[in-house]
Protein backbone atom coordinates (compact mmCIF):
# COMPACT_ATOMS: atom_id res chain seq x y z
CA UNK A 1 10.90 30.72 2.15
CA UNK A 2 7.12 31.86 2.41
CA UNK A 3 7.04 32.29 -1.28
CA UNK A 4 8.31 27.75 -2.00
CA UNK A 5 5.43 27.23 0.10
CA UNK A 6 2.75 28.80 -1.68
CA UNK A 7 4.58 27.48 -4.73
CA UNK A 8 4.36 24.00 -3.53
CA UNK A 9 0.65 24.05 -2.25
CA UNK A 10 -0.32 25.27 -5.44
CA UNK A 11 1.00 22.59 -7.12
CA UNK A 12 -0.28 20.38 -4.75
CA UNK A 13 -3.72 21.49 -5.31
CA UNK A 14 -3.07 21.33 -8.80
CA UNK A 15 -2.08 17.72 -8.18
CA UNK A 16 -5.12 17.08 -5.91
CA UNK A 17 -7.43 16.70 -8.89
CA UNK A 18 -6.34 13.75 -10.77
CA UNK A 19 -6.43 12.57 -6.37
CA UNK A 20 -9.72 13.39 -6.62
CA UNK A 21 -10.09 11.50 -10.00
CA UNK A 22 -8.69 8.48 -8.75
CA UNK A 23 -10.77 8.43 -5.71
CA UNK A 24 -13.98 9.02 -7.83
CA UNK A 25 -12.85 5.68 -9.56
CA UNK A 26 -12.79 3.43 -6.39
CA UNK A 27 -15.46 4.84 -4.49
CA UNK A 28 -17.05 1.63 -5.11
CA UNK A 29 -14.37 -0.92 -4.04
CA UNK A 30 -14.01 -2.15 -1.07
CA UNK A 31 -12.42 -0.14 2.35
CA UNK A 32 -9.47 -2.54 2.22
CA UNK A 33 -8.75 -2.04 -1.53
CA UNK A 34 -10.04 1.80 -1.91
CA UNK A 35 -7.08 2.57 1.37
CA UNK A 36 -4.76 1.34 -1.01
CA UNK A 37 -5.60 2.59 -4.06
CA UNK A 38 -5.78 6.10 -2.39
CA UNK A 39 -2.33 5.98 -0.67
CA UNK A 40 -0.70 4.58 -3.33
CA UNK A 41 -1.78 7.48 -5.57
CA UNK A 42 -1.42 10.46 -2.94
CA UNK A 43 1.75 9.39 -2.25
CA UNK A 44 2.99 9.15 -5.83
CA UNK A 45 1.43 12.86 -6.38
CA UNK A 46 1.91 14.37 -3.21
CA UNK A 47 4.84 13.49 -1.90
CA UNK A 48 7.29 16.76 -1.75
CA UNK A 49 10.38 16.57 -4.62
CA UNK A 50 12.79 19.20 -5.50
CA UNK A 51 12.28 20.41 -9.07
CA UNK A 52 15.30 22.30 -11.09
CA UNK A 53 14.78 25.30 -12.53
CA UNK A 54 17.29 27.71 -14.25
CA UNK A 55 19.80 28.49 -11.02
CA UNK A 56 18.11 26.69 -8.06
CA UNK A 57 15.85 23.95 -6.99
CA UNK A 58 11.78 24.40 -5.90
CA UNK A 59 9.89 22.54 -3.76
CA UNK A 60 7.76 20.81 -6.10
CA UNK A 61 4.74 17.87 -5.57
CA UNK A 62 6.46 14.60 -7.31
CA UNK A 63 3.18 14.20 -9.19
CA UNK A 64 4.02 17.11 -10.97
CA UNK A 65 7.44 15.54 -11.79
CA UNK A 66 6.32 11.94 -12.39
CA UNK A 67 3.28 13.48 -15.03
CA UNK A 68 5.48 15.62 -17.06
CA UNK A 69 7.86 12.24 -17.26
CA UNK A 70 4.82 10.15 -18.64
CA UNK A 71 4.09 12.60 -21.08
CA UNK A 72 8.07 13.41 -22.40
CA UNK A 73 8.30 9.54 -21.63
CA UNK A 74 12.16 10.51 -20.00
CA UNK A 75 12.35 8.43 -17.02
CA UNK A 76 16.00 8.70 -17.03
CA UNK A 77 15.62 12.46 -16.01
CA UNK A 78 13.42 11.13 -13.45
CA UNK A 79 15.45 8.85 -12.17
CA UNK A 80 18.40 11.80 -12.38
CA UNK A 81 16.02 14.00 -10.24
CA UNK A 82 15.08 11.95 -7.27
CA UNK A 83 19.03 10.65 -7.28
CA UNK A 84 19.89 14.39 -6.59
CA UNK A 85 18.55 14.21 -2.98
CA UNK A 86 18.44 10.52 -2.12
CA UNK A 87 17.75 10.84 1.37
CA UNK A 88 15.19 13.63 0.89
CA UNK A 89 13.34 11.02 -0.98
CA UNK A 90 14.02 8.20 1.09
CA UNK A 91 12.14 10.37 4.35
CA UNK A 92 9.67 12.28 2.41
CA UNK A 93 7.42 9.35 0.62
CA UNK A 94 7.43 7.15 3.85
CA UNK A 95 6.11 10.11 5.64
CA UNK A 96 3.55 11.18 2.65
CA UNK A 97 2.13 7.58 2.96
CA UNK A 98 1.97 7.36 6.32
CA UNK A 99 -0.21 10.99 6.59
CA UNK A 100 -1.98 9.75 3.64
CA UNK A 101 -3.13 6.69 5.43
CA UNK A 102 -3.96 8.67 8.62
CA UNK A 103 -6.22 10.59 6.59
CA UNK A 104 -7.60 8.12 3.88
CA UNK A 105 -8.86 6.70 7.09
CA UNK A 106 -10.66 9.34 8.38
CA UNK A 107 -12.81 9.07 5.33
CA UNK A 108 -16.22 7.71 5.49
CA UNK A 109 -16.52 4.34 3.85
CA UNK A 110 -19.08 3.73 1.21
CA UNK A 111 -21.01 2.12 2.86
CA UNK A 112 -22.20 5.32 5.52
CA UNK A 113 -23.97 6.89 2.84
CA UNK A 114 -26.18 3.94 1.98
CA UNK A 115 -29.74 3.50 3.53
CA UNK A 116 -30.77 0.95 5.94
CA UNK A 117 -34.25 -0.83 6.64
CA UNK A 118 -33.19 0.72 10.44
CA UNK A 119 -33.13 4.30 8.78
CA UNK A 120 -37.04 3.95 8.12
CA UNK A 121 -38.82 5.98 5.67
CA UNK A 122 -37.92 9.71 5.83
């Protein structure tokens, strides 16, 4: 059981960079739209799916899932996939987004960073 986990977080982290891609692209939009934006996109790659392999089923990030569909372009098999465990689905990306959105909004905003006439001359 140990051993899905690491498997998982790995390909979490592997799906953390095109997060971190995406969040590099909106770092200039507003809070209201960058929240969304962000959410949106951790939940599609972050959420936990259950990927087949040979005799059994892994604990895989859907990202990982939903990438190597846009690149066979076989959404059917997709569609196949997440029909397999409905109601794992149905509970697992309400709960991503809702963690996401916790910590989206923990972020600082763009604007923190930026200088003030109160910040004075350093």
């Amino acid at each position: 059981m140990i051993l899905l986990v690491f498997f998982y977080l790995a390909f979490a982290l592997l799906m953390s960079l095109p997060l971190l891609g995406v969040g590099f692209m909106v770092r200039r939009m507003p809070d209201s739209q960058r929240s969304l934006i962000l959410v949106a996109a951790a939940t599609l790659l972050l959420t936990p799916s259950l990927g087949p392999v040979t005799i059994a089923v892994v604990p895989v990030p859907f990202g990982f899932l939903f990438i190597v569909t846009l690149f066979t372009w076989s959404w059917g098999e997709l569609a196949g996939l997440v029909s397999l465990f409905p109601l794992w689905h149905a509970v697992a990306f309400p709960v991503t987004a809702v963690i996401s959105y916790f910590f989206i909004r923990k972020l600082p905003s763009n604007y923190s960073l930026k200088r003030t006439a109160a910040d004075g001359l350093r």
